[in-house]
Protein backbone atom coordinates (compact mmCIF):
# COMPACT_ATOMS: atom_id res chain seq x y z
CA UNK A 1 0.00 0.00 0.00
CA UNK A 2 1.38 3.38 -0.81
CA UNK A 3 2.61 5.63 2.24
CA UNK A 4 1.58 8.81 3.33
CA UNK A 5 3.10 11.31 6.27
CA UNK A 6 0.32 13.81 8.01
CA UNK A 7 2.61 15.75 10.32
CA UNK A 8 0.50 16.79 12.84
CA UNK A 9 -2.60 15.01 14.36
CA UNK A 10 -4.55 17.67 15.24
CA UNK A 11 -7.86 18.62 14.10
CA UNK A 12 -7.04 19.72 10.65
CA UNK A 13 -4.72 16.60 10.65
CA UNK A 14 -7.25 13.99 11.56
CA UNK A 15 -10.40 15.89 10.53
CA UNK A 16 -9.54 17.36 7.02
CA UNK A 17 -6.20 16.12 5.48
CA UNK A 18 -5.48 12.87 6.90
CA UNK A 19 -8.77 11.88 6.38
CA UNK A 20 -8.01 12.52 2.56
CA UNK A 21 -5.34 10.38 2.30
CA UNK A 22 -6.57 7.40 3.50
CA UNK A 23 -9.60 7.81 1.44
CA UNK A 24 -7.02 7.60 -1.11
CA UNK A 25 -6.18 4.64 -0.67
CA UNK A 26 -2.62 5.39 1.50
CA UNK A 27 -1.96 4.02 4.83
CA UNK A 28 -1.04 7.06 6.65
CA UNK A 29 1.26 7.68 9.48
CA UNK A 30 0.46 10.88 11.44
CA UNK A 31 3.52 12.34 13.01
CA UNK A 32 2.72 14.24 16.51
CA UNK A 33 4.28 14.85 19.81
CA UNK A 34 0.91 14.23 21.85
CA UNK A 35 1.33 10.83 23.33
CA UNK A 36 -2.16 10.30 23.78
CA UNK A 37 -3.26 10.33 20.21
CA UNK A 38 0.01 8.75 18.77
CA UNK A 39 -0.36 5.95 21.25
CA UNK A 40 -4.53 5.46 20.58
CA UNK A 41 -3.57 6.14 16.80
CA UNK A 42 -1.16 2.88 17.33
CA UNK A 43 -3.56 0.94 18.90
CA UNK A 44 -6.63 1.06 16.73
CA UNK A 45 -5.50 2.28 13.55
CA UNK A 46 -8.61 3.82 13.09
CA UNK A 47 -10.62 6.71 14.29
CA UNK A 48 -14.00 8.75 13.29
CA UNK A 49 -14.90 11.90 11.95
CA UNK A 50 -18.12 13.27 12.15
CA UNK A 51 -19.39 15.56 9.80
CA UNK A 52 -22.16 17.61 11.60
CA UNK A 53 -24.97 20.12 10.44
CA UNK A 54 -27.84 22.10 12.03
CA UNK A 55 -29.85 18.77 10.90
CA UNK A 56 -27.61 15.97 12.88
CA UNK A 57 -24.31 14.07 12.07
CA UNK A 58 -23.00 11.24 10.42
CA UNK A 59 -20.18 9.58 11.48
CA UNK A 60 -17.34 8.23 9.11
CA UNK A 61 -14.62 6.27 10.36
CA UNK A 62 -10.63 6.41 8.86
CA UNK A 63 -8.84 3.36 8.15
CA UNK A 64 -5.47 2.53 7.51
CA UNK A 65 -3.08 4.66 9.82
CA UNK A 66 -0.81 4.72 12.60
CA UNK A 67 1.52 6.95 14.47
CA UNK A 68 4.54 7.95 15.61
CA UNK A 69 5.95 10.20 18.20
CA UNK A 70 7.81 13.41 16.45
CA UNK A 71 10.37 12.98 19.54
CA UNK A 72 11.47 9.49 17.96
CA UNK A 73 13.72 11.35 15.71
CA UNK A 74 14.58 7.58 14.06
CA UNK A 75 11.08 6.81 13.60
CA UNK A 76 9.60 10.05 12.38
CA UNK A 77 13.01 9.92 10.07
CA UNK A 78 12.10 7.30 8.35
CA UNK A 79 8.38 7.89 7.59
CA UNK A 80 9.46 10.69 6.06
CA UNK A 81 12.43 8.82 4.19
CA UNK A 82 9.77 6.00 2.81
CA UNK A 83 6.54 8.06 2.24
CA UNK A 84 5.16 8.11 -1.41
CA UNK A 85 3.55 12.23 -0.06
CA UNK A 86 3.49 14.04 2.72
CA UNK A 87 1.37 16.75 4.31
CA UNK A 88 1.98 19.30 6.95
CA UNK A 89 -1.25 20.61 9.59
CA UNK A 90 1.29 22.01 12.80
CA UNK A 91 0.56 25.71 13.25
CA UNK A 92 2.60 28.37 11.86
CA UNK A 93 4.24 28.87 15.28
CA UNK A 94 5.40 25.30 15.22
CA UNK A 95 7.03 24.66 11.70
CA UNK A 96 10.29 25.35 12.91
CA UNK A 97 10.42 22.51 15.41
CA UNK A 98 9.36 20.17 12.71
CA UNK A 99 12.50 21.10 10.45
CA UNK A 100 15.12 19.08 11.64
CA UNK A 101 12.87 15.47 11.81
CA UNK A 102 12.47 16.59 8.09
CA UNK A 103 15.74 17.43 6.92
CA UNK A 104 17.08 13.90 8.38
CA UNK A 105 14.09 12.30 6.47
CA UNK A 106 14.75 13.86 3.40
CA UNK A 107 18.68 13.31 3.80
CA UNK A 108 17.48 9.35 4.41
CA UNK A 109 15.68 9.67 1.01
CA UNK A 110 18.38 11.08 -0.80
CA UNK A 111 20.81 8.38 0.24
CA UNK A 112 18.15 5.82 -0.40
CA UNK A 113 17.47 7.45 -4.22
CA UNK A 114 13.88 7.56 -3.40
CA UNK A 115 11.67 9.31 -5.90
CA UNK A 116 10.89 13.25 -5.54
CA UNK A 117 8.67 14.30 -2.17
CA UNK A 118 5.76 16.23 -2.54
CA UNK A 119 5.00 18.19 1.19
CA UNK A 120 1.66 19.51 0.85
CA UNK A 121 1.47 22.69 3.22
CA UNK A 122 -1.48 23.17 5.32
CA UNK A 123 -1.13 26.09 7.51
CA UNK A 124 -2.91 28.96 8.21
CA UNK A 125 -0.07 31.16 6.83
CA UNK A 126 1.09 33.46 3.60
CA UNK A 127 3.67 32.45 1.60
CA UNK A 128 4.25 29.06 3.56
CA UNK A 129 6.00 27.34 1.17
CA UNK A 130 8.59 29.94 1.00
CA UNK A 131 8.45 30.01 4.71
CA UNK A 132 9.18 26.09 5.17
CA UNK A 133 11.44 26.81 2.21
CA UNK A 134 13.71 29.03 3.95
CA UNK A 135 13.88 27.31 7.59
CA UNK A 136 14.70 24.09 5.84
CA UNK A 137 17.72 25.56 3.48
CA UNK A 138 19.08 27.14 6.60
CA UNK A 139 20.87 24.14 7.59
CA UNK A 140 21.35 22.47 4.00
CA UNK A 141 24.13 22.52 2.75
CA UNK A 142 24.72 24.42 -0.78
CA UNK A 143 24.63 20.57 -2.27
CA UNK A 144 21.83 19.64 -0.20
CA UNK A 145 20.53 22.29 -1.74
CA UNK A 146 20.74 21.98 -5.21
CA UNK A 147 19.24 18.36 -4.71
CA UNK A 148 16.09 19.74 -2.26
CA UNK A 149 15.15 21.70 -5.31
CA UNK A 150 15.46 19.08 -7.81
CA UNK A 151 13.32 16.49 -5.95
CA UNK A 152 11.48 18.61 -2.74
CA UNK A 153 8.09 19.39 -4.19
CA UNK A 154 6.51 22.17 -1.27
CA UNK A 155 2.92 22.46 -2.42
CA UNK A 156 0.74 25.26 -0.70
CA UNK A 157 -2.70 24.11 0.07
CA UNK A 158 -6.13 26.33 0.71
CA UNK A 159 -7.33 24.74 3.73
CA UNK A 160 -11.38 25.42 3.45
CA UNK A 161 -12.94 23.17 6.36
CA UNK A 162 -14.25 24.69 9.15
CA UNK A 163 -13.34 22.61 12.27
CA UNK A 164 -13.25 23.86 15.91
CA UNK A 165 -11.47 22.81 19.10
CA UNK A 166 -12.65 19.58 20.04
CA UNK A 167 -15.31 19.54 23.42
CA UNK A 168 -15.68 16.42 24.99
CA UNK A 169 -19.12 16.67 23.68
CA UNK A 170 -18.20 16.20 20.43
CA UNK A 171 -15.59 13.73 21.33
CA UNK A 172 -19.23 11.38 22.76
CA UNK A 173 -17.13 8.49 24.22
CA UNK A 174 -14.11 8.79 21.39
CA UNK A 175 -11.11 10.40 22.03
CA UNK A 176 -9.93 10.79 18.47
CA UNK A 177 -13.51 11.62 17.32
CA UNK A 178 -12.73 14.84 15.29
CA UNK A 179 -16.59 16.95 14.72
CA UNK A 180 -16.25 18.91 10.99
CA UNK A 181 -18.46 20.57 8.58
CA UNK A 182 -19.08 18.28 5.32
CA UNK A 183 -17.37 21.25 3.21
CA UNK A 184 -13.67 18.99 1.76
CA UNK A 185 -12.10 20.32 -1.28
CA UNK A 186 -8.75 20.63 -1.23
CA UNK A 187 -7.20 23.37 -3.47
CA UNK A 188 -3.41 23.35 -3.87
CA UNK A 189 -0.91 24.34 -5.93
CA UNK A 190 -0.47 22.75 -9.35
CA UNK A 191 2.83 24.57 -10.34
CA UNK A 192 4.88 23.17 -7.24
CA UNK A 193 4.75 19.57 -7.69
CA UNK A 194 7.38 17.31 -8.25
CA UNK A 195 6.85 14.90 -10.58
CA UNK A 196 3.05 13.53 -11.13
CA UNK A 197 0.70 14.85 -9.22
CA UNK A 198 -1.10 12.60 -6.89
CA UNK A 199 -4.54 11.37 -6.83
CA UNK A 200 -5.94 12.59 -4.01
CA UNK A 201 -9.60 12.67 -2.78
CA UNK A 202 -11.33 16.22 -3.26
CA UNK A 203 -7.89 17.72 -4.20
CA UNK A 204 -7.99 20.36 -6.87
CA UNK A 205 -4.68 21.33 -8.22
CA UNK A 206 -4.93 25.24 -9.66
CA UNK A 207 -2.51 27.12 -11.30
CA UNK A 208 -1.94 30.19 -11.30
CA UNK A 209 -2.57 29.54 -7.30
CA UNK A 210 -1.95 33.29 -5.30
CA UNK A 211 -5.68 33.83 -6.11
CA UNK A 212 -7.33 30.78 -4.32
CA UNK A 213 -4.27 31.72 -1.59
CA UNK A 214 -6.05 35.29 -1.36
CA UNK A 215 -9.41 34.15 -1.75
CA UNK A 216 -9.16 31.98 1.15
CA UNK A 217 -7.70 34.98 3.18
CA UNK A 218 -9.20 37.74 2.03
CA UNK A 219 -12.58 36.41 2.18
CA UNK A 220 -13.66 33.24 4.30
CA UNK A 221 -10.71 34.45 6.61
CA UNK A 222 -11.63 37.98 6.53
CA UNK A 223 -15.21 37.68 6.43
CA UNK A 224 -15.35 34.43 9.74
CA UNK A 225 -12.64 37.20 11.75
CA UNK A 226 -14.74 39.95 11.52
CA UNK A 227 -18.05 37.82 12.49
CA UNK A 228 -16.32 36.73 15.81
CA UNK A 229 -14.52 40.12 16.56
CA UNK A 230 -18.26 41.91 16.30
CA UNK A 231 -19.88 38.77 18.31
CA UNK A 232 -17.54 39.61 20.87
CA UNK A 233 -18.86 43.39 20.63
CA UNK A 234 -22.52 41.57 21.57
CA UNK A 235 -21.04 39.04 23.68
CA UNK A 236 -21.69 36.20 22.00
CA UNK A 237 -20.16 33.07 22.23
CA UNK A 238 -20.80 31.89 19.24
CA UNK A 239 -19.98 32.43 15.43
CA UNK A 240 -23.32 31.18 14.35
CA UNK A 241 -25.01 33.57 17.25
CA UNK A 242 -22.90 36.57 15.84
CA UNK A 243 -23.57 35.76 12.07
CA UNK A 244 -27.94 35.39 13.25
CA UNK A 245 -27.81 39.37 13.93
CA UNK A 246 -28.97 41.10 11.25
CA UNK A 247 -26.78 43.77 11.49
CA UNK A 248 -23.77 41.55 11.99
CA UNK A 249 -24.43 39.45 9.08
CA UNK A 250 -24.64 42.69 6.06
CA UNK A 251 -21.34 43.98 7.64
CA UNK A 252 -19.87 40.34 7.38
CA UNK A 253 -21.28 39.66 3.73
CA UNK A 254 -20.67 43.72 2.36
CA UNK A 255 -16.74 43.13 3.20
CA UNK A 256 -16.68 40.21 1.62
CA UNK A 257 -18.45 41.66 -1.25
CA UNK A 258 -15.43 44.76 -1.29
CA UNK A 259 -12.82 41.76 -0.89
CA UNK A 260 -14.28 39.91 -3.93
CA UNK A 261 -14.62 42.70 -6.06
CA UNK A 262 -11.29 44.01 -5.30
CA UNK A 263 -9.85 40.21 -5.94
CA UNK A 264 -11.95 39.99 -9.29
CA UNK A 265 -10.57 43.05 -10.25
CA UNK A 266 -6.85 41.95 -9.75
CA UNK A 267 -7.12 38.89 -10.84
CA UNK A 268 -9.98 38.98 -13.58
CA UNK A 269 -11.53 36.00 -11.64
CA UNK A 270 -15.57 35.85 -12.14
CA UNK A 271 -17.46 38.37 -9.62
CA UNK A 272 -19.94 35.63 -9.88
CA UNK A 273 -18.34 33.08 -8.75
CA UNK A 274 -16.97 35.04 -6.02
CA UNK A 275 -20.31 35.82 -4.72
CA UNK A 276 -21.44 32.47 -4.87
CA UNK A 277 -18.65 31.37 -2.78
CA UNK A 278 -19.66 34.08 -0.06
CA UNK A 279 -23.41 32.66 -0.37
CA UNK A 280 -21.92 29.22 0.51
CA UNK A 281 -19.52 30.92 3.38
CA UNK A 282 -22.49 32.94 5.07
CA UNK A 283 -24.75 29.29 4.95
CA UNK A 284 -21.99 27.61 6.37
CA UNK A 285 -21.18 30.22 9.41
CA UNK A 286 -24.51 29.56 10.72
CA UNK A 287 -23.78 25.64 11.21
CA UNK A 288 -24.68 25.86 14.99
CA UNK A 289 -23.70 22.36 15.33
CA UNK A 290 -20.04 23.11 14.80
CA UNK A 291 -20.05 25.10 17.98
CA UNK A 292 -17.40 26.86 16.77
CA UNK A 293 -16.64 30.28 19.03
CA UNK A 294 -15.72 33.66 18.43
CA UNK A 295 -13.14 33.66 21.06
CA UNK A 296 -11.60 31.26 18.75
CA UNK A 297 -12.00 32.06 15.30
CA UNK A 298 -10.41 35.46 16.46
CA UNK A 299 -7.90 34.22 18.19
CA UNK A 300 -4.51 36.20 17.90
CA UNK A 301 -5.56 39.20 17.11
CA UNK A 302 -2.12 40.73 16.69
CA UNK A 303 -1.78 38.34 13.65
CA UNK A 304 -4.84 38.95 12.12
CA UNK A 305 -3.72 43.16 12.25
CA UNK A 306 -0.73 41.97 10.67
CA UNK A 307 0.17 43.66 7.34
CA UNK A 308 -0.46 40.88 4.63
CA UNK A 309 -3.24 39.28 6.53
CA UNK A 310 -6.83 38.95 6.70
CA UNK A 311 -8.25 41.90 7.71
CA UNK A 312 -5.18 44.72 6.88
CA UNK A 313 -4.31 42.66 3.55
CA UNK A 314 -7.80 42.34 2.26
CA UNK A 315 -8.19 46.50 2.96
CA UNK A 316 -4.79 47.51 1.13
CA UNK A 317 -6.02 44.78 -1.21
CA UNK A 318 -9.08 47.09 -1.77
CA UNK A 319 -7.67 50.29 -1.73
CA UNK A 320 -5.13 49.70 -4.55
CA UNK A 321 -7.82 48.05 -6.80
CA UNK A 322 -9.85 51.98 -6.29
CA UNK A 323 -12.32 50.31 -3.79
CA UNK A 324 -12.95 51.92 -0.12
CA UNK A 325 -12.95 49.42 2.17
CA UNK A 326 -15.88 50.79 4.69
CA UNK A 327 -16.91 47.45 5.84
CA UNK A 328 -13.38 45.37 5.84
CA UNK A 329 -12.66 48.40 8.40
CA UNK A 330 -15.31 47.69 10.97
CA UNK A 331 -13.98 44.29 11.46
CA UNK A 332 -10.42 45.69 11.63
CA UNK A 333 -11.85 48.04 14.22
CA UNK A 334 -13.35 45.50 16.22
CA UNK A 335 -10.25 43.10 16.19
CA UNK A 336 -8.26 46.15 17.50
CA UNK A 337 -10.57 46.82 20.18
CA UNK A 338 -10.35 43.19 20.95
CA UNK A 339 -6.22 43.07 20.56
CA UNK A 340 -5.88 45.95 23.43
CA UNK A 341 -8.29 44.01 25.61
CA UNK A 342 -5.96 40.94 25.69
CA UNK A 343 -2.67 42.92 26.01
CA UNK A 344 -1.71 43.67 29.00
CA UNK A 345 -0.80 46.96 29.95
CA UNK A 346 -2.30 48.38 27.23
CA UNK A 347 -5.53 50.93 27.73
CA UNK A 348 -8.65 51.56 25.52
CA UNK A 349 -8.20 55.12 23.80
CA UNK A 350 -7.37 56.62 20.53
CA UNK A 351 -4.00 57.16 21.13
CA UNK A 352 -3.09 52.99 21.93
CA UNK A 353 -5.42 52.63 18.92
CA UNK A 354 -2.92 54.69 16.80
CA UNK A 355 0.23 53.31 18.27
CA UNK A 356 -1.03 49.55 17.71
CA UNK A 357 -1.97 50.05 14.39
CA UNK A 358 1.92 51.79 13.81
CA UNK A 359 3.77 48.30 15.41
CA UNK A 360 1.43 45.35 14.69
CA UNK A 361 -0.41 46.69 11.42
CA UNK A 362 2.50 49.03 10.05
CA UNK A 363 0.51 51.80 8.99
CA UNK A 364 1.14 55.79 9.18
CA UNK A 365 -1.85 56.84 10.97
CA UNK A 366 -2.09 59.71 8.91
CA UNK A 367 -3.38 57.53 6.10
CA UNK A 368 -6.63 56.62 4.53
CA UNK A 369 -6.96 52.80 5.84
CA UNK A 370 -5.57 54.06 9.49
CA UNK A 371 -7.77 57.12 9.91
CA UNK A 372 -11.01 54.60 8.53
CA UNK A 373 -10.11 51.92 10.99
CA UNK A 374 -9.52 54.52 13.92
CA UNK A 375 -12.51 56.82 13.40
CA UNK A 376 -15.23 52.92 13.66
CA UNK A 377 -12.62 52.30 16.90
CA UNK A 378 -13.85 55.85 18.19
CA UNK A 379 -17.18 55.05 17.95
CA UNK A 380 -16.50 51.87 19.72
CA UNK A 381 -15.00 54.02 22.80
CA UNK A 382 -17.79 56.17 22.76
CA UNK A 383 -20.55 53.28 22.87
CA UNK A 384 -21.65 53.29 19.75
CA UNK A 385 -23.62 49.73 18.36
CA UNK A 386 -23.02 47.91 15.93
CA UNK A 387 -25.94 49.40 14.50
CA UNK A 388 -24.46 52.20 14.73
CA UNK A 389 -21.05 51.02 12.52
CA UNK A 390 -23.51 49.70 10.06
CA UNK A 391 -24.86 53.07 9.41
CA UNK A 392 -21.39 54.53 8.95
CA UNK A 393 -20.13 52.44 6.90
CA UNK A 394 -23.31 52.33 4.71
CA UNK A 395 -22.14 56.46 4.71
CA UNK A 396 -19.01 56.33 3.95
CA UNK A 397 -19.87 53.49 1.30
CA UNK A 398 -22.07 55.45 -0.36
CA UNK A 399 -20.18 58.91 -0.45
CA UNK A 400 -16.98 56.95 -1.70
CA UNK A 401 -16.52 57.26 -5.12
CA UNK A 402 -16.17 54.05 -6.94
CA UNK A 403 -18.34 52.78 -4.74
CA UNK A 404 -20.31 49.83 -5.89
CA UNK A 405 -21.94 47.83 -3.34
């Protein structure tokens, strides 16, 4: 049977990629440093996802895989070394401790003459493959090298699924029970393979691929961030509770809407399309049995302020394409609000506002984006609802010229 690597048996491990694979007809070997689920993973080579809606569940179980721990630098080595493709669901924060169990495995390879390696890439970061790219050539040799991009295939994916942390709820009696919505294709990057590209369950290879990259960002990122930082303005726990208020749910879909057109615009990809996709996104946000919370779809705030991310990157995004991004902004507002609330020693008022925006954002203050994003976090300090950012940004949408939704 052919061999697959999923490093990292977490929820996007188990419940999206992994999953994949073995559907594929690989016996897969999840690499993980939780001793829990490697051992279990050992033990039963088997486990279930669920895929849930508003409606019920159905539960599906995975066959074919096994474990080992990422500690057992000889064992995770040589996964790597014999694997046939290999997949990568860690974290952003974590890729670097992953590095050297796949340098060793690729040096194993290389001395074995194994075929080229294919390492899909399934974080939740830009540019990832130029990321991995970079911590992995650090400590290659010039050699090494040459060879790693002859036969070192590092194909970005567009990971789609929503899946939340895990309750013991949704575990009902299974420990490596992973609860997901049904949504499972699998975009990735045609250009980067290595060889032939695998046959993989609901994987679509695209090429040119920075669109689906910024699609995935720039609108289901975008769009789900600023649904949980305005659910935390209401205090809801949920994203499906935020996404139920009227008022939350035109902000959520009109910034989407100025993210697709600026996208279509750049890209000449179909408007229509686009705003099917958003139709689909908005349905599948109010999937209450997901569960999934605000407090952790907007989870790291300071990342999602960052320049080339969600919220900041979808704006500029706008802006340079001639589009005002007056909704895009109330989100970024909101997640700012939120960021200062987390940080400690930081206080709520204009001036933190501005100096935030300067260090985690990178933006003058002076300009447009800034000033938009500061004068909705005003409002914010003053009381105002989100009824009452709604009506602003239906203002400013309106007076802006260009201004199409």
């Amino acid at each position: 049977m052919k061999k697959a690597i999923m490093y990292g048996g977490g929820n996007i491990g188990r419940g999206f990629i992994g999953a994949l694979l073995s559907q594929s007809g690989f016996e897969v070997t999840f690499i993980d440093v939780a001793e829990p689920v490697v051992k279990a993973l050992q033990e039963n080579h088997t486990y279930p996802v669920r895929y849930v809606t508003s409606e019920g569940h159905k539960d599906v179980w995975i066959q074919n895989v096994t474990a080992v721990n990422g500690n057992d630098t000889e064992a995770a080595t040589d996964a790597i070394a014999n694997c046939e493709i290999m997949a990568t669901a860690v974290g952003a924060r974590i890729l670097k401790f992953i590095v050297p169990n796949i340098i060793a495995g690729l040096r194993k390879r290389w001395a074995m003459n194994k075929g080229p390696l294919n390492i899909i890439i399934c974080e939740n970061l830009m540019d990832a493959n130029k990321v991995l790219e970079g911590m992995l050539k650090d400590q290659l040799t010039a050699e090494e090298c040459a060879k790693f991009d002859e036969t070192v295939g590092l194909v970005e994916a567009s990971i789609g699924r929503m899946v939340p942390v895990q309750t013991e709820e949704m575990k009902d009696g299974e420990p490596l029970r992973v609860c997901v919505e049904s949504y499972g294709f699998l975009p990735v990057d045609k250009a980067a393979f290595k060889g032939v590209v695998p046959e993989i369950t609901n994987m679509v290879p695209y090429d040119p691929f920075d669109f689906y990259i910024k699609r995935k960002l720039y609108v289901h990122n975008m769009g789900h961030a600023t649904c949980a930082y305005l659910g935390d303005l209401l205090g809801l726990e949920y994203i499906y509770q935020a996404i139920d208020v009227p008022e939350v749910r035109i902000l959520v879909q009109n910034a989407m809407l100025e993210s697709a057109l600026a996208l279509s615009k750049k890209y000449g990809a179909s408007l229509f399309d686009l705003q099917l996709h958003i139709t689909d996104l908005l349905q599948r946000f109010t999937n209450a049995a997901l569960k999934d919370t605000c407090q952790r779809v907007g989870g790291d705030p300071a990342r999602k302020l960052s320049p080339a991310d969600r919220l900041i990157g979808s704006s500029l995004t706008a802006l340079d394409m001639g589009i005002t991004p007056a909704y895009i902004t109330v989100g970024a507002a909101a997640g700012l609000k939120r960021y200062i609330n987390e940080t400690e020693g930081l206080e709520q008022n204009l001036d933190t506002g501005r100096k935030v925006l300067a260090e985690i954002a990178q933006l003058n203050t002076e300009d447009t984006l800034a000033q938009l994003i500061l004068d909705y976090y005003e409002m914010l300090l003053s009381g105002c609802t989100v009824s009452d950012l709604l009506k602003k940004a239906d203002l400013i949408k309106h007076s802006s010229l260009g201004a199409v939704i």
